[in-house]
N, C-alpha and C. Protein backbone atom coordinates (compact mmCIF):
# COMPACT_ATOMS: atom_id res chain seq x y z
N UNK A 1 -14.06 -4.69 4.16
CA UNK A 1 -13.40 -3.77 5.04
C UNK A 1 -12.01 -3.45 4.47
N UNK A 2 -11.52 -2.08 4.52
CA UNK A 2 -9.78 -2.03 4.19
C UNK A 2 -9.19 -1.60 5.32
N UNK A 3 -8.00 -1.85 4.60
CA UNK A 3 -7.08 -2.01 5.65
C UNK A 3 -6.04 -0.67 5.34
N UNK A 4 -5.13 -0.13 5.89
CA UNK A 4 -4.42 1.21 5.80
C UNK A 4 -3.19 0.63 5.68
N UNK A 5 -2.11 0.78 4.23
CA UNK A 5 -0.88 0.74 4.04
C UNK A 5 -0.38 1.92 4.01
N UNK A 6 0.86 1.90 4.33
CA UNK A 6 2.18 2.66 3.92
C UNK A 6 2.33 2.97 3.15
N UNK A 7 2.23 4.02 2.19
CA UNK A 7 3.41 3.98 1.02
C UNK A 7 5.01 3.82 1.14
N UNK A 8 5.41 4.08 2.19
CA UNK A 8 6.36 4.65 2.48
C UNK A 8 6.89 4.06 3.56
N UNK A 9 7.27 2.58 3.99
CA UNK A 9 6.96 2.11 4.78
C UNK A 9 7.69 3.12 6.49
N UNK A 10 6.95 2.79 7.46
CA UNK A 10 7.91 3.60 8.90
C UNK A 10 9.31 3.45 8.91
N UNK A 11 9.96 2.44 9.04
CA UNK A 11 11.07 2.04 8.83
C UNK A 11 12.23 2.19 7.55
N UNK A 12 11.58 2.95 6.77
CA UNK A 12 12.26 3.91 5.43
C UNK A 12 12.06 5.13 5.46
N UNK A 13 11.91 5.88 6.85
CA UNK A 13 11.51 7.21 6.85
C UNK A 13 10.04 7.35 6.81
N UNK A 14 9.21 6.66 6.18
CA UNK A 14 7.44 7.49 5.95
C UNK A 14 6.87 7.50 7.17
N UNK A 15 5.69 8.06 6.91
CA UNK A 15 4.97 8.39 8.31
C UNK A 15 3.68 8.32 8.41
N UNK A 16 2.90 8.25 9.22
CA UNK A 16 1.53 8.34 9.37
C UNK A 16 0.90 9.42 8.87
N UNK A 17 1.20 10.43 8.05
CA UNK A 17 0.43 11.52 7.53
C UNK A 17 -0.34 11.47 6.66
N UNK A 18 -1.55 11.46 6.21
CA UNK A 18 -2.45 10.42 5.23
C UNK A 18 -1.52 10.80 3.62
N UNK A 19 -1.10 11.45 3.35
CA UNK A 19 -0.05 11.85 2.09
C UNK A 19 0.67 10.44 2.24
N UNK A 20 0.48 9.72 3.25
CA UNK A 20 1.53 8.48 2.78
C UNK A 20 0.76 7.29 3.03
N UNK A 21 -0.32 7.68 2.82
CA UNK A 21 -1.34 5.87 3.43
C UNK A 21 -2.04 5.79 2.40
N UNK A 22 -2.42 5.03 2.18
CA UNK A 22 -3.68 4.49 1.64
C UNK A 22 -4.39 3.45 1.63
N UNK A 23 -5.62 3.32 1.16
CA UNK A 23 -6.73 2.18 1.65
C UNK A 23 -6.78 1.00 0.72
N UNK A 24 -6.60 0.08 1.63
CA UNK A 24 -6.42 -2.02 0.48
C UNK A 24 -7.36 -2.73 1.08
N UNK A 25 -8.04 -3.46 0.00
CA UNK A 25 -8.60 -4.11 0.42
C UNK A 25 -7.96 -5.59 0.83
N UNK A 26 -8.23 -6.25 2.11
CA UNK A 26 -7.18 -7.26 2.29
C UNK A 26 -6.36 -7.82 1.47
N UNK A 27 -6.98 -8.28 0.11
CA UNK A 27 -6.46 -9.20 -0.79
C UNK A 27 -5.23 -8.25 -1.30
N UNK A 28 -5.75 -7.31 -1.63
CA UNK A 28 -4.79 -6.20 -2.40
C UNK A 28 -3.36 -5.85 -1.28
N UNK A 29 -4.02 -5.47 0.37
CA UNK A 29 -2.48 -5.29 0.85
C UNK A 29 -1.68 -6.44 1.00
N UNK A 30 -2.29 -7.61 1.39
CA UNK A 30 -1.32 -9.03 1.24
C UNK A 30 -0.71 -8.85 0.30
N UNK A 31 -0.96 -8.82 -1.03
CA UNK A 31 -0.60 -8.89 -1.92
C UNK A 31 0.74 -7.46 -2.58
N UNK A 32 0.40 -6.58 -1.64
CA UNK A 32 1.34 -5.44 -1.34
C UNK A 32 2.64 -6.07 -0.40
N UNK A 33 2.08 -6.58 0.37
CA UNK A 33 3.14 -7.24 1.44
C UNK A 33 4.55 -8.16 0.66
N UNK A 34 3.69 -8.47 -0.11
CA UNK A 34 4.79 -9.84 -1.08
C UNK A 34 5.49 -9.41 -1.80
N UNK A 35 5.04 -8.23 -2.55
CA UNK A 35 6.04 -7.43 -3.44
C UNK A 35 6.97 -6.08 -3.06
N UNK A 36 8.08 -6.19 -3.59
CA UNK A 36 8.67 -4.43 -3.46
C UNK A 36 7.75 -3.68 -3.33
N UNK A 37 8.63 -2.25 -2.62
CA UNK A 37 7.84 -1.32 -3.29
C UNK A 37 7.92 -0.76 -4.95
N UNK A 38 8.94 -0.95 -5.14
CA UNK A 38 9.09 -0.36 -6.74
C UNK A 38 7.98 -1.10 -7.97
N UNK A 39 8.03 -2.81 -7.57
CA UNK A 39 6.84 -2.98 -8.41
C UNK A 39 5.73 -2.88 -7.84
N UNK A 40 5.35 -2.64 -6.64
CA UNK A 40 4.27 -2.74 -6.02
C UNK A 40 3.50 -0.96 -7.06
N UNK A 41 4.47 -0.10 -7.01
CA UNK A 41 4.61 1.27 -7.06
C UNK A 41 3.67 1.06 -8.81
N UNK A 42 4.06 0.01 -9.52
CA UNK A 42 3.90 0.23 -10.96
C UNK A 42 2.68 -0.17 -11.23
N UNK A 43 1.93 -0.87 -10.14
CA UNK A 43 0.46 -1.93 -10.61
C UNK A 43 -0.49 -0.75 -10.09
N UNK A 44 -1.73 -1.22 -11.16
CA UNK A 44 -2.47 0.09 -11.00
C UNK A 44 -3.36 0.63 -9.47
N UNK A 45 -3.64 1.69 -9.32
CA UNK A 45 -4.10 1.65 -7.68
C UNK A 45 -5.46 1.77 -7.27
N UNK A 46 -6.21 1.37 -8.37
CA UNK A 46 -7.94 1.09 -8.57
C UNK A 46 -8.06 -0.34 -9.00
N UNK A 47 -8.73 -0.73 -8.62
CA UNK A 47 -9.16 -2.38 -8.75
C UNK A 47 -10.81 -2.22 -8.23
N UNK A 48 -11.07 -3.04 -9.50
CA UNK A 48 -12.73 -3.22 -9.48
C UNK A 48 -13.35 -4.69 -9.52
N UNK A 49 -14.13 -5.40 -8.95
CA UNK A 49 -14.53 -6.34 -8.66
C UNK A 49 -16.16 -6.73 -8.99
């Protein structure tokens, strides 16, 4: 199942408009959670398993 991040988090201005979301799979948004956004921004945004 995924889960819907931010790019942009609410609280820095972004918004719910899908131009700013996108789809993680749990492991991947935890793993969004822990990092900036700036390096979060640099790791690639396809992951295959």
């Amino acid at each position: 199942m995924a889960e819907v991040h931010h790019i942009l988090p609410l609280e820095h201005g972004g918004s719910h408009d899908f131009s700013n979301l996108r789809s993680l799979c749990k492991p991947c948004h935890s793993r969004q959670s822990a990092l900036d956004g700036d390096r979060w921004r640099q790791q690639p945004r396809l992951y295959t398993y």
